[in-house]
Every structure is written in structure tokens, then in C-alpha cells.
Protein backbone atom coordinates (compact mmCIF):
# COMPACT_ATOMS: atom_id res chain seq x y z
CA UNK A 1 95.75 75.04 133.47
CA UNK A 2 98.01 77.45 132.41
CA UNK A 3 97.99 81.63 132.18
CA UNK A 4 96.29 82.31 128.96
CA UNK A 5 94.65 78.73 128.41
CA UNK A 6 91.29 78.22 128.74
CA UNK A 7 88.79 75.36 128.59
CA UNK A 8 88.34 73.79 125.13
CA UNK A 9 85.42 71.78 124.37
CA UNK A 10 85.88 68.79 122.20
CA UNK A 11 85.01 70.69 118.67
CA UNK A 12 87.29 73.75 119.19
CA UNK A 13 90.26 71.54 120.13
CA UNK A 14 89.82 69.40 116.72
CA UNK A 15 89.07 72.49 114.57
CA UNK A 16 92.60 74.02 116.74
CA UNK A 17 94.99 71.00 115.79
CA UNK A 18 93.39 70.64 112.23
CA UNK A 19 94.28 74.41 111.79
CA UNK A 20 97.73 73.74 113.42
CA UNK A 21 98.44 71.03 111.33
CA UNK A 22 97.57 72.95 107.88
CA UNK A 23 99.77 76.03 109.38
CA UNK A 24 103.09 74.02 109.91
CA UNK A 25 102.65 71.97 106.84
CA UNK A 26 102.32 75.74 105.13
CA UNK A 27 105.66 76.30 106.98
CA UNK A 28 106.98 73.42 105.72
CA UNK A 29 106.43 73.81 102.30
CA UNK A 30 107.74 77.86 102.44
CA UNK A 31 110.68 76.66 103.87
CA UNK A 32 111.18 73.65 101.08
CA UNK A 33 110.31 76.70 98.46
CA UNK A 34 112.66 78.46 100.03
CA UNK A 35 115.47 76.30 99.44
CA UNK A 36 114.22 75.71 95.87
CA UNK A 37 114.66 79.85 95.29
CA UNK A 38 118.11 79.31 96.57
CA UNK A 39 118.97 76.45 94.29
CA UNK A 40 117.35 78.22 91.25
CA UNK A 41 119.87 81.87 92.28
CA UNK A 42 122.62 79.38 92.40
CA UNK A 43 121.39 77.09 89.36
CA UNK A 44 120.67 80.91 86.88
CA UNK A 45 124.25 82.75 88.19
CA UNK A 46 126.24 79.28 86.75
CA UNK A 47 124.68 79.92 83.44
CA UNK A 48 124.75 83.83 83.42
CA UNK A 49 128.06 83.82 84.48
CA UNK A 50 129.07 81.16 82.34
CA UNK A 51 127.80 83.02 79.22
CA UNK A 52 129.00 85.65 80.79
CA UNK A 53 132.47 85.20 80.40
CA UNK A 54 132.09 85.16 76.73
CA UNK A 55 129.90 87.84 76.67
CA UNK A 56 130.07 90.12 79.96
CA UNK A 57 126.88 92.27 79.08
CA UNK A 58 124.76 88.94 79.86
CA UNK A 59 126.16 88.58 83.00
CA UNK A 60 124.63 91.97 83.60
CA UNK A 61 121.29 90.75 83.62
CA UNK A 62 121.72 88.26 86.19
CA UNK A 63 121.72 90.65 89.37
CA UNK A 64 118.37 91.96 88.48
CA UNK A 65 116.84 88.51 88.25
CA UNK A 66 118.71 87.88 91.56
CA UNK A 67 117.09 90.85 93.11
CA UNK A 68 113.65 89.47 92.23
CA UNK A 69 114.45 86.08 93.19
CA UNK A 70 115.53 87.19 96.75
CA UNK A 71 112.55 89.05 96.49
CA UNK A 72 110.40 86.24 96.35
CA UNK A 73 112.31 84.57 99.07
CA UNK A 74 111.72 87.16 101.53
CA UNK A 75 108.29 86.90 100.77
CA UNK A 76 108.61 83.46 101.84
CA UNK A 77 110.29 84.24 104.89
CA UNK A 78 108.18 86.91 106.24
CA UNK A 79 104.60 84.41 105.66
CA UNK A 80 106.47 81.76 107.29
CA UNK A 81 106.82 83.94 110.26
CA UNK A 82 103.45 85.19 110.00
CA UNK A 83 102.63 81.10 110.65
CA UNK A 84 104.70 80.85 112.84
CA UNK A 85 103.39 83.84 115.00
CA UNK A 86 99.55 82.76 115.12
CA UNK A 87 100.58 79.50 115.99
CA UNK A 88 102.26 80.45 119.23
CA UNK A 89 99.40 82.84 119.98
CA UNK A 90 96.30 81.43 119.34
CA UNK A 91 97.38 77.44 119.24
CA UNK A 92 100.30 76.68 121.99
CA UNK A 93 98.09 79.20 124.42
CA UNK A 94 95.40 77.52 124.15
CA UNK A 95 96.16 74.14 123.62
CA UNK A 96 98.24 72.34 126.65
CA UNK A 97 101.11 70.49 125.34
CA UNK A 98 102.26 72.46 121.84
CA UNK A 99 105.15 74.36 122.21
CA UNK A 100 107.22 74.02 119.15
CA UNK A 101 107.35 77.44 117.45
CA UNK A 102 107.44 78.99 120.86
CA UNK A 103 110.87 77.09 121.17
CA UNK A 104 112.35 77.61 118.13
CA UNK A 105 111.14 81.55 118.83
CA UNK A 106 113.03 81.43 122.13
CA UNK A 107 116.30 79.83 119.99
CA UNK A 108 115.79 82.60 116.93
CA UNK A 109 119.82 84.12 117.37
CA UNK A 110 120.61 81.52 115.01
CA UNK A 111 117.87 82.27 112.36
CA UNK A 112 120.96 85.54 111.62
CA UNK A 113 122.74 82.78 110.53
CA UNK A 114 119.86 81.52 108.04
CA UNK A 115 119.53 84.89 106.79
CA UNK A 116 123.36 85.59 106.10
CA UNK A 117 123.65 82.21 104.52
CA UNK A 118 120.82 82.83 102.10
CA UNK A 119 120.99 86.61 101.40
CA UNK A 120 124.77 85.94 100.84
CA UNK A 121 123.78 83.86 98.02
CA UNK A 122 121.95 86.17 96.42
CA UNK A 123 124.56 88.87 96.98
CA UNK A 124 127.76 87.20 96.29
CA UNK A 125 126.03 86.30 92.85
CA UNK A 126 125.42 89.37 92.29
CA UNK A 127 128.57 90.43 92.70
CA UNK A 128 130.31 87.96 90.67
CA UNK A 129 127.77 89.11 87.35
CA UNK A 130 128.88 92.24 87.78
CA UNK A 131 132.60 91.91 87.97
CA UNK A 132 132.19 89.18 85.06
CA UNK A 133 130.48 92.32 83.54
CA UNK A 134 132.79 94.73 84.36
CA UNK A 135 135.58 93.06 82.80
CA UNK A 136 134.21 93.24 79.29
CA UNK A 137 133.04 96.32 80.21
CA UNK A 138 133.09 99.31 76.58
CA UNK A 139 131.41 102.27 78.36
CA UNK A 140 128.43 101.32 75.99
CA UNK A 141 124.84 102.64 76.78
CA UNK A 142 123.43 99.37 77.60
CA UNK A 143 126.45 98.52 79.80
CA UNK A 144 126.19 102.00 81.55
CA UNK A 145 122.56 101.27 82.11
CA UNK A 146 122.90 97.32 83.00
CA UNK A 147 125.63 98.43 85.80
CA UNK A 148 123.32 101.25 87.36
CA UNK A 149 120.37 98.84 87.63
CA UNK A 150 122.61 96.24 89.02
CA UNK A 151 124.04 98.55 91.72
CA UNK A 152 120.37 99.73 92.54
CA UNK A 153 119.62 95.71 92.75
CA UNK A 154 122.64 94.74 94.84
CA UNK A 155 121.61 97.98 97.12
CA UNK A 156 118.08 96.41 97.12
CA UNK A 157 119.49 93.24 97.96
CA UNK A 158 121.36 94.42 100.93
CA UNK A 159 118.49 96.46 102.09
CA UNK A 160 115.65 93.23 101.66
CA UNK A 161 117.60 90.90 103.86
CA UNK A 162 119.08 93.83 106.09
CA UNK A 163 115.58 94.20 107.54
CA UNK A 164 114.86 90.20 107.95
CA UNK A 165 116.86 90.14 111.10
């Protein structure tokens, strides 16, 4: 047996894989929802840029709803690693043979590279609605407005997916 396992009666191993099995299909589908909130930023900057360039004060809106949206996906991110966590303490210690999350723990310098990818979505959109904004741009009150928000979002942005590292 190893350091930190103990002896696990019949019951408390089943009730430990059924809860192991319910925590990494949770983990599944936050990482599927993920992708969806990804696919929705990409699938609402098309059209808000699109319109956009007709009308550049509607692409002004977009970063704020991209703020939220990234929002929500960090949200994702940071339950998924809450999962993640109490399975490698209270599941692979005690039960002898799961090791999975404790692995892809040990191989986490690529999950930067998860992070970039997806908080770069989110931020180059954002960046895009406002220079598609900018260029229509009449020092009007709701465009003065609209372009401090969107700063404050894009800051927010930055900021959100600065501290999932």
C-alpha cells in the first residue's frame, strides 16, 4: 500500500469511483462548455463586427459582451480545477491504481498554452470591435462612453486570464 492510502472496505471504494466518475464527467462537460463559450465569442464578434463596419458604434458593444463571456469561461476553468483537485486528493490517494489528474497536474506547463489560446480569443475580439469602432468614431457621448467601458473590459480581460496561469 502506498503513503497516504489506506484500507477501503468494499462500500467506500464503490461510493469513491461512483463519486470519481460523476467528478470527471463534470470535467468533461466544463471543458465541452468551455469550448462552446469560445465558439459563441467567435460566432457574436463575426456579427458585431460585421454590423460593425456599417455602423462602428455596434461594434462597441461587442467587447463588453466579450468580457462577460470570458467571464463565464473562467468560471468554468477555475470549477474544473476545483474537480480536478479533490480528485487527486481524496480519490487517486486513496484508491490504488487512479492517477489521471495527478498526471495531467504533473504535465500543467502546457495548460499556459490553453489559456493564451482561449483568452486570446476573447482579447483579439475585443480588439478588433474597437478598432472597427474607432474608425467610425464622431467624438459622440455614446461613443466616448462605449470606448471607456470597452478599455475597462479589455483591461478586465487581460486581468481575468492573467491570473489563470
Amino acid at each position: 500500500m502506498s503513503v497516504g492510502q489506506t484500507s477501503l472496505d468494499a462500500d467506500e471504494r464503490t461510493v469513491l469511483m461512483a463519486e470519481y466518475g460523476t467528478l470527471r464527467q463534470e470535467i468533461l462537460k466544463r471543458i465541452e462548455l468551455r469550448q462552446q463559450l469560445v465558439s459563441m465569442t467567435l460566432t457574436l464578434a463575426a456579427v458585431f463586427l460585421g454590423v460593425g463596419l456599417g455602423t462602428g458604434t455596434i461594434a462597441l458593444i461587442y467587447p463588453v459582451l466579450a468580457a462577460l463571456l470570458a467571464l463565464a469561461w473562467r468560471q468554468n476553468d477555475f470549477r474544473t480545477r476545483r474537480a480536478a483537485e479533490y480528485i487527486r486528493e481524496h480519490h487517486e490517494k486513496r484508491l490504488k491504481g487512479l492517477g489521471w489528474e495527478t498526471y495531467c497536474q504533473e504535465q500543467r506547463r502546457d495548460w499556459r498554452h490553453v489559456v493564451m489560446a482561449h483568452g486570446g480569443v476573447f482579447l483579439v475580439t475585443q480588439m478588433l470591435a474597437v478598432l472597427v469602432g474607432i474608425f467610425s468614431y464622431d467624438a459622440s457621448a455614446p461613443q466616448m462612453i462605449l470606448l471607456a467601458v470597452d478599455a475597462l473590459s479589455v483591461i478586465y480581460v487581460i486581468w481575468l486570464f492573467w491570473r489563470s496561469r
